[in-house]
Protein backbone atom coordinates (compact mmCIF):
# COMPACT_ATOMS: atom_id res chain seq x y z
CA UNK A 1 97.60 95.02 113.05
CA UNK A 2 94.40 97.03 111.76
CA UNK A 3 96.88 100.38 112.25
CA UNK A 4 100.11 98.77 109.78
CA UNK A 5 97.41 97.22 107.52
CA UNK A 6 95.42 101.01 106.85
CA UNK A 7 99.33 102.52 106.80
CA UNK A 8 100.26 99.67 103.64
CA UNK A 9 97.03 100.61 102.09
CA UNK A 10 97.67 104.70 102.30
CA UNK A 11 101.56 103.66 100.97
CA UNK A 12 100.11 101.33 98.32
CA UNK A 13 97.74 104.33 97.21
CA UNK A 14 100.58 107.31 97.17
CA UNK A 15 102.79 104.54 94.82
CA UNK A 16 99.77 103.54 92.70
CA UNK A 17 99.00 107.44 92.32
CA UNK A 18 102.55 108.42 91.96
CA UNK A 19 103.69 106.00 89.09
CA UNK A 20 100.26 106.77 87.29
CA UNK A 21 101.20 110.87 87.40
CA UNK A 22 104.61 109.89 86.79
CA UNK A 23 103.72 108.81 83.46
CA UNK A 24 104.72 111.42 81.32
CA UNK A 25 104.27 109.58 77.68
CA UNK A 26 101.15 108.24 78.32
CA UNK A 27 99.17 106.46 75.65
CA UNK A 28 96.32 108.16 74.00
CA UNK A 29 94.29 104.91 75.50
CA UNK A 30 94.10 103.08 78.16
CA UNK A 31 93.13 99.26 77.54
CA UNK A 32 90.95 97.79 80.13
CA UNK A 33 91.42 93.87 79.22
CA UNK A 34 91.44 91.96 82.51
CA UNK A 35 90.81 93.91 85.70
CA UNK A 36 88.46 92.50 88.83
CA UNK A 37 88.60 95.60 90.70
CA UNK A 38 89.82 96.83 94.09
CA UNK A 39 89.71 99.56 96.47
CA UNK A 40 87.41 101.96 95.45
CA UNK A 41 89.68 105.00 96.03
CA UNK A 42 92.53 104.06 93.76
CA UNK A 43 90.12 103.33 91.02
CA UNK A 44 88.62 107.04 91.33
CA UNK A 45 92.15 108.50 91.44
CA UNK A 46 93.46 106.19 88.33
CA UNK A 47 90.24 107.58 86.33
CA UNK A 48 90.42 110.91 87.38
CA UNK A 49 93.63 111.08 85.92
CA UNK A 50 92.72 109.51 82.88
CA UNK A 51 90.18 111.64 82.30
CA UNK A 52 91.74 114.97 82.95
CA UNK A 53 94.42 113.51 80.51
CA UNK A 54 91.95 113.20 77.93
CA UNK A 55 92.61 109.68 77.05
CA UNK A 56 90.18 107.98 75.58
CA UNK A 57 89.07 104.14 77.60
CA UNK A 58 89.25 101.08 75.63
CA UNK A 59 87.26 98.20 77.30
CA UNK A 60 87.94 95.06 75.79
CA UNK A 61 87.75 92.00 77.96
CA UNK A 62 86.92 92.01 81.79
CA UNK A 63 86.33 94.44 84.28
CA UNK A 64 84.94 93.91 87.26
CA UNK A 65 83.84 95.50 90.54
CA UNK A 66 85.46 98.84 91.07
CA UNK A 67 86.61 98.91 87.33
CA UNK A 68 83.34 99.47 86.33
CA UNK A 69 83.85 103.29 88.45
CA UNK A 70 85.59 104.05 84.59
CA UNK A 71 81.69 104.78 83.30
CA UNK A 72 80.72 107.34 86.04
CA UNK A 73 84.33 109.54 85.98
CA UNK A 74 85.68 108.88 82.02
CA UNK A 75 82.85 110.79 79.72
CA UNK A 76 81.11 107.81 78.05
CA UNK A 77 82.23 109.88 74.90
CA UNK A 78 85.50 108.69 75.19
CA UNK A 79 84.82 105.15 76.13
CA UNK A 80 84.60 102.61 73.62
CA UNK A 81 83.21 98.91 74.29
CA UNK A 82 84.02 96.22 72.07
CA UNK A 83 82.44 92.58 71.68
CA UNK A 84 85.09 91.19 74.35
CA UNK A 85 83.64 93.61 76.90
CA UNK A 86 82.73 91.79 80.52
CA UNK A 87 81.36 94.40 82.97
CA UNK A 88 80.99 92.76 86.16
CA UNK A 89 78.30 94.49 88.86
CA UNK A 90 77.95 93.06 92.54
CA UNK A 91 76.33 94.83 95.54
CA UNK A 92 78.11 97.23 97.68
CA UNK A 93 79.34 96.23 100.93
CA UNK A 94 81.78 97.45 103.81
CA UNK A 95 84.74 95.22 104.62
């Protein structure tokens, strides 16, 4: 079981990366409005992206946990925090 449930996570990774770089008319921003987070590697592959794209991050309602990776990868330059803005912090911890 632990060996098929780290072989869905690599498969769930390669699709998340692929449709993100198979995005060819992406948006000049990317809306954050409701995200609690995940595994921490897809998060720093979905930024990286974004900012090698040169998009520019629009936070504007939650984002939790691993989200919150977008301020340490994304210049704060090009990230822009509005009034609806939840950042939500918790202690790190192995599962």
């Amino acid at each position: 079981m632990a060996c098929g449930g780290m072989a869905m996570r690599h498969l769930s990774f390669a699709l998340l990366l692929l449709a993100v770089l198979w995005n060819f008319g992406a948006e000049a921003d990317y809306r954050i409005t409701r995200d609690p987070g995940g595994l921490l590697d897809q998060y720093k592959a979905k930024y990286t992206v974004v900012r090698d794209r040169g998009e520019r991050v629009i936070i504007d309602g939650m984002c939790s946990s691993a989200c919150t990776l977008v301020l340490g990868i994304v210049p704060l330059s090009r990230v822009c925090v509005t009034p609806r803005a939840r950042l939500g912090f918790h202690m790190a911890y192995y599962d």
